[in-house]
N, C-alpha and C. Protein backbone atom coordinates (compact mmCIF):
# COMPACT_ATOMS: atom_id res chain seq x y z
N UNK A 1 -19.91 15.29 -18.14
CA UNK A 1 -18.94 14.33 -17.65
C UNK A 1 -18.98 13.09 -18.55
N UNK A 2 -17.79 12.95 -18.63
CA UNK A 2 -17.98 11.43 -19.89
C UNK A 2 -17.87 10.21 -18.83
N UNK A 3 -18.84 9.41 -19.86
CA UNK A 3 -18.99 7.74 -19.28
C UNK A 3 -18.25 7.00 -19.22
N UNK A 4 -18.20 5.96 -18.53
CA UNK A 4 -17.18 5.00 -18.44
C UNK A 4 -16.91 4.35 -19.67
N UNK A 5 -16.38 3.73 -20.49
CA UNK A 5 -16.28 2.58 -21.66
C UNK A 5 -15.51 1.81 -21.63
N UNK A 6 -15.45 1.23 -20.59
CA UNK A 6 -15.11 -0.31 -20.51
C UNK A 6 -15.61 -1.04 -19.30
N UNK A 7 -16.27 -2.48 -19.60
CA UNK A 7 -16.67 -3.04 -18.61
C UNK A 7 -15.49 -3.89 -17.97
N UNK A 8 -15.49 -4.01 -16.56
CA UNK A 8 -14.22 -4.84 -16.25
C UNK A 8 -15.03 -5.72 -14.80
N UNK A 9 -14.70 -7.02 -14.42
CA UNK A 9 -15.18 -7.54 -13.40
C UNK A 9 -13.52 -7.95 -12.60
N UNK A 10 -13.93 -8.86 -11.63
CA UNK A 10 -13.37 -9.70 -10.80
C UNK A 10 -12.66 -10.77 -11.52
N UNK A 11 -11.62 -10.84 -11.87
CA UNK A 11 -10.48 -11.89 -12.54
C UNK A 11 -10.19 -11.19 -14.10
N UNK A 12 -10.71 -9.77 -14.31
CA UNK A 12 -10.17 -9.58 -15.23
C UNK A 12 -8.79 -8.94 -15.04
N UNK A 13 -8.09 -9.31 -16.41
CA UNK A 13 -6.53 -8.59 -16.77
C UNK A 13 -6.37 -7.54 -17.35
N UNK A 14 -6.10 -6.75 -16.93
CA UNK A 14 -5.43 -5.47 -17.32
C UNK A 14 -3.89 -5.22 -17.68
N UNK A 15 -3.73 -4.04 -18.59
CA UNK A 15 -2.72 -3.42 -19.12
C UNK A 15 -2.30 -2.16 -18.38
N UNK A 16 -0.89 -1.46 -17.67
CA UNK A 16 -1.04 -0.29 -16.75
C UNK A 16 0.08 0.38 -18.11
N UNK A 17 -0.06 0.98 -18.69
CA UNK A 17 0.48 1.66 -19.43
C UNK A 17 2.02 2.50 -18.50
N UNK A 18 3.43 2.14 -19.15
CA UNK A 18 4.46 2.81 -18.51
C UNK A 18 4.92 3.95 -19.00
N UNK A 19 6.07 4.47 -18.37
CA UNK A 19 6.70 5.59 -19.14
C UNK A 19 7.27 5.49 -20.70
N UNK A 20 8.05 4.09 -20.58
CA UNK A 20 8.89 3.56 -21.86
C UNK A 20 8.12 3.13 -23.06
N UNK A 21 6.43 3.18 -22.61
CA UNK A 21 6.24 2.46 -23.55
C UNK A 21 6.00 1.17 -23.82
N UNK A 22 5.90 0.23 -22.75
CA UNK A 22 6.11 -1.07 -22.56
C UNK A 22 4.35 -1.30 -20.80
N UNK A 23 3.84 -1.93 -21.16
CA UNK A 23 3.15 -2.18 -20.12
C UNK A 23 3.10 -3.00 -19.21
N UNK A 24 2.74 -2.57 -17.71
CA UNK A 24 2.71 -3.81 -16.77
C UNK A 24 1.54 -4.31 -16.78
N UNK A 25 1.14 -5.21 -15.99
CA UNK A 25 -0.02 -6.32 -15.74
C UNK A 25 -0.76 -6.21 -14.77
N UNK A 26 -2.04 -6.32 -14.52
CA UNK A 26 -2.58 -6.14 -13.29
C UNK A 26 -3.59 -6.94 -13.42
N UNK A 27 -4.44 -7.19 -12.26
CA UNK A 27 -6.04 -7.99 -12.47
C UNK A 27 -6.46 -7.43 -11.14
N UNK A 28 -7.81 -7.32 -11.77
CA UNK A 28 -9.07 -7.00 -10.80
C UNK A 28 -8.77 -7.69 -9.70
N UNK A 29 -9.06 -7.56 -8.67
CA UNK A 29 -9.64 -8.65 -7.65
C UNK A 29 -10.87 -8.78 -7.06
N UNK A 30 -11.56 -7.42 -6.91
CA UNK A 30 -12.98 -7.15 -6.30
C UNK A 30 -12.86 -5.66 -6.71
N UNK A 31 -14.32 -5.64 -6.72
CA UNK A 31 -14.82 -4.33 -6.69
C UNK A 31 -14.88 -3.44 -4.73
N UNK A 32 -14.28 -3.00 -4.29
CA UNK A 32 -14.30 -2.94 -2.84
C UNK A 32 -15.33 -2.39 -2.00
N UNK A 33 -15.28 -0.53 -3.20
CA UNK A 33 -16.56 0.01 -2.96
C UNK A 33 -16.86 1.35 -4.26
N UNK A 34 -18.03 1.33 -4.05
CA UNK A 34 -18.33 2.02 -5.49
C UNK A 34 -17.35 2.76 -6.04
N UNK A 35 -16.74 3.55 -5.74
CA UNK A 35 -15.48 4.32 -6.52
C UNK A 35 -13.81 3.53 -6.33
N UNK A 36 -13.84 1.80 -5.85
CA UNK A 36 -12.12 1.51 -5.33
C UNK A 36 -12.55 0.58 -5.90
N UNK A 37 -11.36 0.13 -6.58
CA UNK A 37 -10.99 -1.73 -6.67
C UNK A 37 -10.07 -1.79 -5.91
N UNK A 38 -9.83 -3.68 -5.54
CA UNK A 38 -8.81 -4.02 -5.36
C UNK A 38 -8.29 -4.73 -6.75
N UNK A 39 -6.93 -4.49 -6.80
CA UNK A 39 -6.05 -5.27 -7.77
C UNK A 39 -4.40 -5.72 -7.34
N UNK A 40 -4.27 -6.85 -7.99
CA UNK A 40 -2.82 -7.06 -8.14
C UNK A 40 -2.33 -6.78 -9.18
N UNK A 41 -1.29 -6.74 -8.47
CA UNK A 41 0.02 -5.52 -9.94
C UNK A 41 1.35 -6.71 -10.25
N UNK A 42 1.74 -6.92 -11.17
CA UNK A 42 2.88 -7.77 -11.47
C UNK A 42 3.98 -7.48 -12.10
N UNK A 43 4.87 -7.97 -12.12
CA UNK A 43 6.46 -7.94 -12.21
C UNK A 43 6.52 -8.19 -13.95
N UNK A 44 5.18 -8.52 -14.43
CA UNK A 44 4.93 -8.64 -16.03
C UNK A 44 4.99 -7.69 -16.76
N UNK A 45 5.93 -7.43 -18.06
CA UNK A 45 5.75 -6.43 -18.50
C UNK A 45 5.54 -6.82 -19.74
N UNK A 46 4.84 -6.53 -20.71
CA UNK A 46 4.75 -6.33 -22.15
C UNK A 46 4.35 -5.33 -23.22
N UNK A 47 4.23 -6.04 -24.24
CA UNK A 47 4.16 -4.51 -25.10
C UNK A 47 2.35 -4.16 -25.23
N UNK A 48 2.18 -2.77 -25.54
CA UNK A 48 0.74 -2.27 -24.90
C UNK A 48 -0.16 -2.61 -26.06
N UNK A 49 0.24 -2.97 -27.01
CA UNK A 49 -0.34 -3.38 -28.07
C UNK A 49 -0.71 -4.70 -28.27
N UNK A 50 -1.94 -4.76 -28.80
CA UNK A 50 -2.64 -6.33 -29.00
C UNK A 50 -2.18 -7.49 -28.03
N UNK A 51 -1.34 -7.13 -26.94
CA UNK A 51 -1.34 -7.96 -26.00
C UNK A 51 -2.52 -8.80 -25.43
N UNK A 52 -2.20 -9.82 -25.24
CA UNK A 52 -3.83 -10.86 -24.91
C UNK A 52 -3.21 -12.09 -24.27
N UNK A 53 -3.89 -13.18 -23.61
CA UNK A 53 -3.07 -14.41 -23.25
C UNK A 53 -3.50 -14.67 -21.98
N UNK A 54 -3.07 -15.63 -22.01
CA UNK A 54 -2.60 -16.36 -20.60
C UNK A 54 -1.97 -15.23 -20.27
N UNK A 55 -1.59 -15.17 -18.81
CA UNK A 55 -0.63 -14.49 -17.92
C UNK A 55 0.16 -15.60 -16.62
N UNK A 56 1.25 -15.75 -16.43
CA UNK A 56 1.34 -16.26 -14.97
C UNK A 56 0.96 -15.15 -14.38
N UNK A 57 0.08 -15.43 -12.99
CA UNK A 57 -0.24 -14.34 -11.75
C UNK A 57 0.27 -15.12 -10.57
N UNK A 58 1.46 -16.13 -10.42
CA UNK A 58 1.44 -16.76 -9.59
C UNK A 58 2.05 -15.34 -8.38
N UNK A 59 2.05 -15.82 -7.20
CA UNK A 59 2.46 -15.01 -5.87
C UNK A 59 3.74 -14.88 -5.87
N UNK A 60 4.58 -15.31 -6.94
CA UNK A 60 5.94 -15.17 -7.21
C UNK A 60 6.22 -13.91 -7.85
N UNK A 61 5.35 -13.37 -8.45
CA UNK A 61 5.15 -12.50 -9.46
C UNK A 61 4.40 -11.09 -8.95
N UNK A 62 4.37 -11.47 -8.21
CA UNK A 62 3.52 -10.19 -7.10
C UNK A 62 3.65 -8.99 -7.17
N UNK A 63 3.88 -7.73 -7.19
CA UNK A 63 4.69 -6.80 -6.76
C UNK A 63 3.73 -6.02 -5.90
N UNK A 64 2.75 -5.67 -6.11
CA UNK A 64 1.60 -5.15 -5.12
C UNK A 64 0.43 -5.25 -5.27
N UNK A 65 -0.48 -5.57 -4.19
CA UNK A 65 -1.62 -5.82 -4.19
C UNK A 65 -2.08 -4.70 -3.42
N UNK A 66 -2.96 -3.32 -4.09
CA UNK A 66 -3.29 -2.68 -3.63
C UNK A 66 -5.10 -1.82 -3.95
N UNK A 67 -5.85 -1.53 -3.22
CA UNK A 67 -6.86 -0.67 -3.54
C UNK A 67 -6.91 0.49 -4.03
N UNK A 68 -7.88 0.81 -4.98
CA UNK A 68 -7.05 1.99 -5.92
C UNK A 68 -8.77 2.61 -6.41
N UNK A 69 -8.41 4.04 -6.52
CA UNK A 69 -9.53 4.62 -7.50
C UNK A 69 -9.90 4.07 -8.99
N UNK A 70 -11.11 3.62 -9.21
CA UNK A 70 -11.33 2.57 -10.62
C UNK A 70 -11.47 3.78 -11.81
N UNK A 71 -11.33 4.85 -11.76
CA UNK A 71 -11.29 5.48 -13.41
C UNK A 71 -10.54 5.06 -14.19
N UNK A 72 -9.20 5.03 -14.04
CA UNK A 72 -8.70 4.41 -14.80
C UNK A 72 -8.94 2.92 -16.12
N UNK A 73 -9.56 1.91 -15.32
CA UNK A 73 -10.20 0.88 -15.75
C UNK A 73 -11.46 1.09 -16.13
N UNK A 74 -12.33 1.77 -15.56
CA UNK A 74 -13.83 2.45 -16.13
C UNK A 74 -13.33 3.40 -17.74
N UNK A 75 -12.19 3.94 -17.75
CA UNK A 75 -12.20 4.65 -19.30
C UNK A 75 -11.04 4.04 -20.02
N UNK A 76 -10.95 2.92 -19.62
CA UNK A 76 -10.12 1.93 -20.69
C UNK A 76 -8.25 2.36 -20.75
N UNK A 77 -8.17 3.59 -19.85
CA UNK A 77 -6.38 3.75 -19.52
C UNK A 77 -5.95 2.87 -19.15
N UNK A 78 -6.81 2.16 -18.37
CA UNK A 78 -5.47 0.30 -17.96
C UNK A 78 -6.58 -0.63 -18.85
N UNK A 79 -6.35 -1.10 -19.96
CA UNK A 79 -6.65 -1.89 -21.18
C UNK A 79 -7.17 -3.15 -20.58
N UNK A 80 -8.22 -3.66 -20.55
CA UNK A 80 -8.66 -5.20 -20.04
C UNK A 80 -8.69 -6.24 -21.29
N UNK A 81 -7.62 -7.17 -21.22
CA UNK A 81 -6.99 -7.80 -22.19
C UNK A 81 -7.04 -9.55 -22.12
N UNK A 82 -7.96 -9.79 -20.80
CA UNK A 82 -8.60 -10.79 -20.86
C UNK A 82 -8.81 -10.97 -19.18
N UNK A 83 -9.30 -12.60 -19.21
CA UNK A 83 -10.00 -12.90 -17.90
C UNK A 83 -9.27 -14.07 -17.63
N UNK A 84 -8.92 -14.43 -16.21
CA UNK A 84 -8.51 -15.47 -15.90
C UNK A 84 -8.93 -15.73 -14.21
N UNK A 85 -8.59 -17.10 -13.90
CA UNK A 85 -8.35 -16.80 -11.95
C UNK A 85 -7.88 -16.13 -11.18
N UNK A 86 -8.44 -15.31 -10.34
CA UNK A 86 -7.40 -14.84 -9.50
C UNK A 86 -6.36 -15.21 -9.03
N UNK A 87 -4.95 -14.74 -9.70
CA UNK A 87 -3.65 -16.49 -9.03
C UNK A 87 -3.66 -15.15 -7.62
N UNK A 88 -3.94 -14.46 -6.69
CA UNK A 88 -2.87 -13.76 -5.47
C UNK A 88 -4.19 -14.97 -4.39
N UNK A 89 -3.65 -15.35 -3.71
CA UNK A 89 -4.78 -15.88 -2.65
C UNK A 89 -5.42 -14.73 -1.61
N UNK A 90 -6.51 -15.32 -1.26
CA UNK A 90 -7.97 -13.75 -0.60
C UNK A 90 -6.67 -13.43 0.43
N UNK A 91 -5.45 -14.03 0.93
CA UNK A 91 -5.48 -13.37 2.38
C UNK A 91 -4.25 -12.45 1.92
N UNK A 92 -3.95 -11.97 0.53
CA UNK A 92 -3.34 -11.18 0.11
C UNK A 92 -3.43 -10.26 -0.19
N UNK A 93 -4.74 -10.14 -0.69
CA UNK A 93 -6.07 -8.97 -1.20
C UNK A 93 -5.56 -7.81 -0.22
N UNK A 94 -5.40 -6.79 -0.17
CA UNK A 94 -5.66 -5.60 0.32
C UNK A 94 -6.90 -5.22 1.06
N UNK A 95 -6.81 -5.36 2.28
CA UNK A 95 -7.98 -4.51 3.33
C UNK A 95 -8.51 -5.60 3.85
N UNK A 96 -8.29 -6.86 3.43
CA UNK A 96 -9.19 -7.88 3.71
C UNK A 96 -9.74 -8.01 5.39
N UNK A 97 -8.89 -7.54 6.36
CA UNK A 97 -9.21 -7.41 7.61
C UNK A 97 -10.18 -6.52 7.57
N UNK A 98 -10.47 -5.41 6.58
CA UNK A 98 -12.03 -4.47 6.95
C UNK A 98 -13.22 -4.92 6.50
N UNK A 99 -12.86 -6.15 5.14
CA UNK A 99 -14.16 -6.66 4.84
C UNK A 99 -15.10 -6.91 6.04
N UNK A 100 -15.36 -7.44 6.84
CA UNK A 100 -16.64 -7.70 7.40
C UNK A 100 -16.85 -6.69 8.12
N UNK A 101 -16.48 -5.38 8.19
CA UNK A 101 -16.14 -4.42 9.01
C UNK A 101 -16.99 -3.34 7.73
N UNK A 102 -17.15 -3.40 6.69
CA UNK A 102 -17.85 -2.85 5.70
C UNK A 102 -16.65 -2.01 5.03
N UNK A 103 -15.79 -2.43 5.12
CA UNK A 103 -14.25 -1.66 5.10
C UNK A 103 -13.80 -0.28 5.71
N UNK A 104 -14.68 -0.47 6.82
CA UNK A 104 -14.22 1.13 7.13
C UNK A 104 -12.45 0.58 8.08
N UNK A 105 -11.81 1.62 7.78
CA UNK A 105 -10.57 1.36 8.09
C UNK A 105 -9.67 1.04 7.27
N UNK A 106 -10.30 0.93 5.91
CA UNK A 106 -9.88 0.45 5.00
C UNK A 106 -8.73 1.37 4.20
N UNK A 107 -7.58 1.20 3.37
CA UNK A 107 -6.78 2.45 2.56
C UNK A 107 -6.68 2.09 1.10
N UNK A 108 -7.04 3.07 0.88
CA UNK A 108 -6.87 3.15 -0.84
C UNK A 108 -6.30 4.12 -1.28
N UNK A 109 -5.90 4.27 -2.65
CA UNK A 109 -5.00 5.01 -3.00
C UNK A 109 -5.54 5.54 -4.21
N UNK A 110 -4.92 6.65 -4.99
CA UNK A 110 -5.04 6.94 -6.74
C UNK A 110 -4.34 6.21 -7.27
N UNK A 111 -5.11 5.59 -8.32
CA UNK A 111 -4.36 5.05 -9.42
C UNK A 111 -3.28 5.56 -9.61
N UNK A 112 -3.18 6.86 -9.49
CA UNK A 112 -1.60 7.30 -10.17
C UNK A 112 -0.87 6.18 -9.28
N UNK A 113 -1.02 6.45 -7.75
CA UNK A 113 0.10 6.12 -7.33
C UNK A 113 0.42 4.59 -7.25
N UNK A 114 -0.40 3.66 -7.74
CA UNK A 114 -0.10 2.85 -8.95
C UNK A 114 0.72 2.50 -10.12
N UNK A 115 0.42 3.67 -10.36
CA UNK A 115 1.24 3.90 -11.95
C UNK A 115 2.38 4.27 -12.12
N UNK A 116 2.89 5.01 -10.73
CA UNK A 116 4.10 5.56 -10.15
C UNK A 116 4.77 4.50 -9.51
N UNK A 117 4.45 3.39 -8.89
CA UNK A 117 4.94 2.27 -8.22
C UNK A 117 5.62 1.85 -9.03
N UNK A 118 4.80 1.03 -9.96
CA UNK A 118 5.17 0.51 -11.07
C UNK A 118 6.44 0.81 -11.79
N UNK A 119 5.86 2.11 -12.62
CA UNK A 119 7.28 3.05 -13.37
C UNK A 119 8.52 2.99 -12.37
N UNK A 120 8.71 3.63 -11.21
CA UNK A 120 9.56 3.43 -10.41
C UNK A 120 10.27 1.80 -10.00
N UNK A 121 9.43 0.88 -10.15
CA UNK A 121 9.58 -0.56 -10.13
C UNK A 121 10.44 -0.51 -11.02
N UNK A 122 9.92 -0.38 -12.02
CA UNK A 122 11.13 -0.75 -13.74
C UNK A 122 12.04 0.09 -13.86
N UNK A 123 12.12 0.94 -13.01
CA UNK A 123 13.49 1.80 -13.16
C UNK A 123 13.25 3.20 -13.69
N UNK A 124 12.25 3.59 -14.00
CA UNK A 124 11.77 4.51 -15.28
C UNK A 124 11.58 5.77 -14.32
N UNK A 125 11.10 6.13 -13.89
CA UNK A 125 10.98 7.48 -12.64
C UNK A 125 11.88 6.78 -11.14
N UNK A 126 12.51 8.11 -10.34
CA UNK A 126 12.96 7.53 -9.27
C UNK A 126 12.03 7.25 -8.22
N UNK A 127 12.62 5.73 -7.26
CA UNK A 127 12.17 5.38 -6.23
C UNK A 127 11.32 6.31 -4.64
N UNK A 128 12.58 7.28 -4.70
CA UNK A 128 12.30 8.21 -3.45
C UNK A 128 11.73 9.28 -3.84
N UNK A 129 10.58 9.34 -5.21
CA UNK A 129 10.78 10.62 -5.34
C UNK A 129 9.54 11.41 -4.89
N UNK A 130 8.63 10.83 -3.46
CA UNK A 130 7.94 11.19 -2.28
C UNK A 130 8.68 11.91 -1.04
N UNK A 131 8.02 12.20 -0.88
CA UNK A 131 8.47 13.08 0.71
C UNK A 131 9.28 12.05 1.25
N UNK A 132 8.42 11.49 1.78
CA UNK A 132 8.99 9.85 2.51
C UNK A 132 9.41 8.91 1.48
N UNK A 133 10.97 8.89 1.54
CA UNK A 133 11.81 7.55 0.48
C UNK A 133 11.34 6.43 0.59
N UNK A 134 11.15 6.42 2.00
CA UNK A 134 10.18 4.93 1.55
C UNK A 134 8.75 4.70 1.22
N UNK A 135 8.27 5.39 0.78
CA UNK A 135 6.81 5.10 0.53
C UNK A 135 6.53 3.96 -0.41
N UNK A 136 7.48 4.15 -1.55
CA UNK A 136 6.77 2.83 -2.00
C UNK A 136 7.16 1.42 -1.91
N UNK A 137 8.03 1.63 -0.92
CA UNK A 137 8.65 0.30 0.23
C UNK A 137 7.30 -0.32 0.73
N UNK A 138 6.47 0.45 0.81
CA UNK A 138 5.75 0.44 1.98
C UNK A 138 4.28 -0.45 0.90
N UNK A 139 4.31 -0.38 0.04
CA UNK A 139 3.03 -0.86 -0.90
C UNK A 139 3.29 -1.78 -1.61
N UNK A 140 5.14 -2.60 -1.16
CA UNK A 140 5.06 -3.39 -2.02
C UNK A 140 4.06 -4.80 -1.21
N UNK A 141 3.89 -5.93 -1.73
CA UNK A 141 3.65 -7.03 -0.88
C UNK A 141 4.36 -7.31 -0.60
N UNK A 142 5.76 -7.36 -0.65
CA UNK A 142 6.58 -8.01 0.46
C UNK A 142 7.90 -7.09 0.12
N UNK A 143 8.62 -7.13 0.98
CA UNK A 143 9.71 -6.41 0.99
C UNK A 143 10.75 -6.84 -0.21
N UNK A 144 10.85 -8.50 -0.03
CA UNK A 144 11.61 -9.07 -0.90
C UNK A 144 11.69 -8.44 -1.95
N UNK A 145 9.99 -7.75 -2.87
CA UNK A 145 10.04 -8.07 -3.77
C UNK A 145 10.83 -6.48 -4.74
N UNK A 146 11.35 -5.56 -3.62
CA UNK A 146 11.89 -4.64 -4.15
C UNK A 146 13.04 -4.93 -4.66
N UNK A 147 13.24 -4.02 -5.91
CA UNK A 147 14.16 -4.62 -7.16
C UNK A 147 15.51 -4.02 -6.61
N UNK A 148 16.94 -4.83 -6.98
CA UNK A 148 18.19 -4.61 -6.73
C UNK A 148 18.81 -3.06 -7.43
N UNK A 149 17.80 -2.61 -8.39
CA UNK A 149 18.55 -1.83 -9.32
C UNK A 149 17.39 -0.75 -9.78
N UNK A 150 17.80 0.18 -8.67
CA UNK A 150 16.59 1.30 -8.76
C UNK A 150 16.98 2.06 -9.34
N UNK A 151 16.06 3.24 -9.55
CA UNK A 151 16.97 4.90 -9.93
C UNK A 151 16.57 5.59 -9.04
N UNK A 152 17.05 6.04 -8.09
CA UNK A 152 16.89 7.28 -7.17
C UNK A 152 16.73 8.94 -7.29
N UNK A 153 16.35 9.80 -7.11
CA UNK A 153 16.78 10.99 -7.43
C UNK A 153 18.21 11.41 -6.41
N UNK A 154 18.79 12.40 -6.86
CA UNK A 154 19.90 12.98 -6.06
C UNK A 154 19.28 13.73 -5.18
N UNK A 155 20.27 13.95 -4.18
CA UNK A 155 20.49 14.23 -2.60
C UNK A 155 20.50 15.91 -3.13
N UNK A 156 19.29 16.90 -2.18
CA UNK A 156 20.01 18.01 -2.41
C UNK A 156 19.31 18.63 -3.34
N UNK A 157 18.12 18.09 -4.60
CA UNK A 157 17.93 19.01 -5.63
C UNK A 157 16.09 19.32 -5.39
């Protein structure tokens, strides 16, 4: 089994690699439990290359804050491209009602379906293309923040 190779903590920035070619933004938020992070995901997109910087992470910029399987970030597929503050505030964090609870009750997800949010976010794979159309209604942080101009799959195929 191969090792992890990349170290990543709490306020680091990440790269989520898209369909087009173009990457979104994410940052750590906590480690939750040995195999989950929490992270926020953003409306940031840039190119996957030598990207580095500042980022805004303000709560304007949100698109989901969710718990996720960490391989991805343990073998360097979402690129850690620097460190900054956490901009989402704790009561945005994902699960935060199970923290003192040891998180049991807690939901996490695969990275893919991360990676699928996202892509589907930018238009690049369709929205509904789960059992349930709304599923990834359902992971954004706020409803608002679903985009005017999706791609859907057709009815029927």
């Amino acid at each position: 089994m191969a090792k992890p190779n990349q170290a990543w903590g709490p306020g680091d920035v990440f790269l989520v690699p898209q369909k087009d070619g173009v990457c979104s933004v994410g940052q750590v938020l906590c480690e939750m439990m040995k195999n989950v992070v929490s992270c926020a995901f953003y409306d940031i997109r840039v190119p996957c290359a030598d990207a580095h910087g500042y980022f805004d992470l303000g709560n304007d910029r949100a698109i989901a804050s969710l718990s996720v399987t960490k391989e991805q970030l343990d073998f360097g597929v979402w690129k850690v491209v620097g460190h900054q503050a956490v901009g989402l505030p704790r009561e945005a964090w994902p699960n935060e009602e199970c923290r003192a609870n040891r998180w049991v009750g807690a939901k996490f997800y695969d990275a893919a379906i991360a990676e699928s949010l996202l892509n589907a976010y930018n238009g690049l794979i369709p929205w509904d293309k789960y059992k349930a159309p709304e599923y990834l209604d359902n992971l954004l942080v706020n409803p608002d923040r679903k985009p005017k101009h999706l791609l859907y799959k057709k009815r029927g195929q």
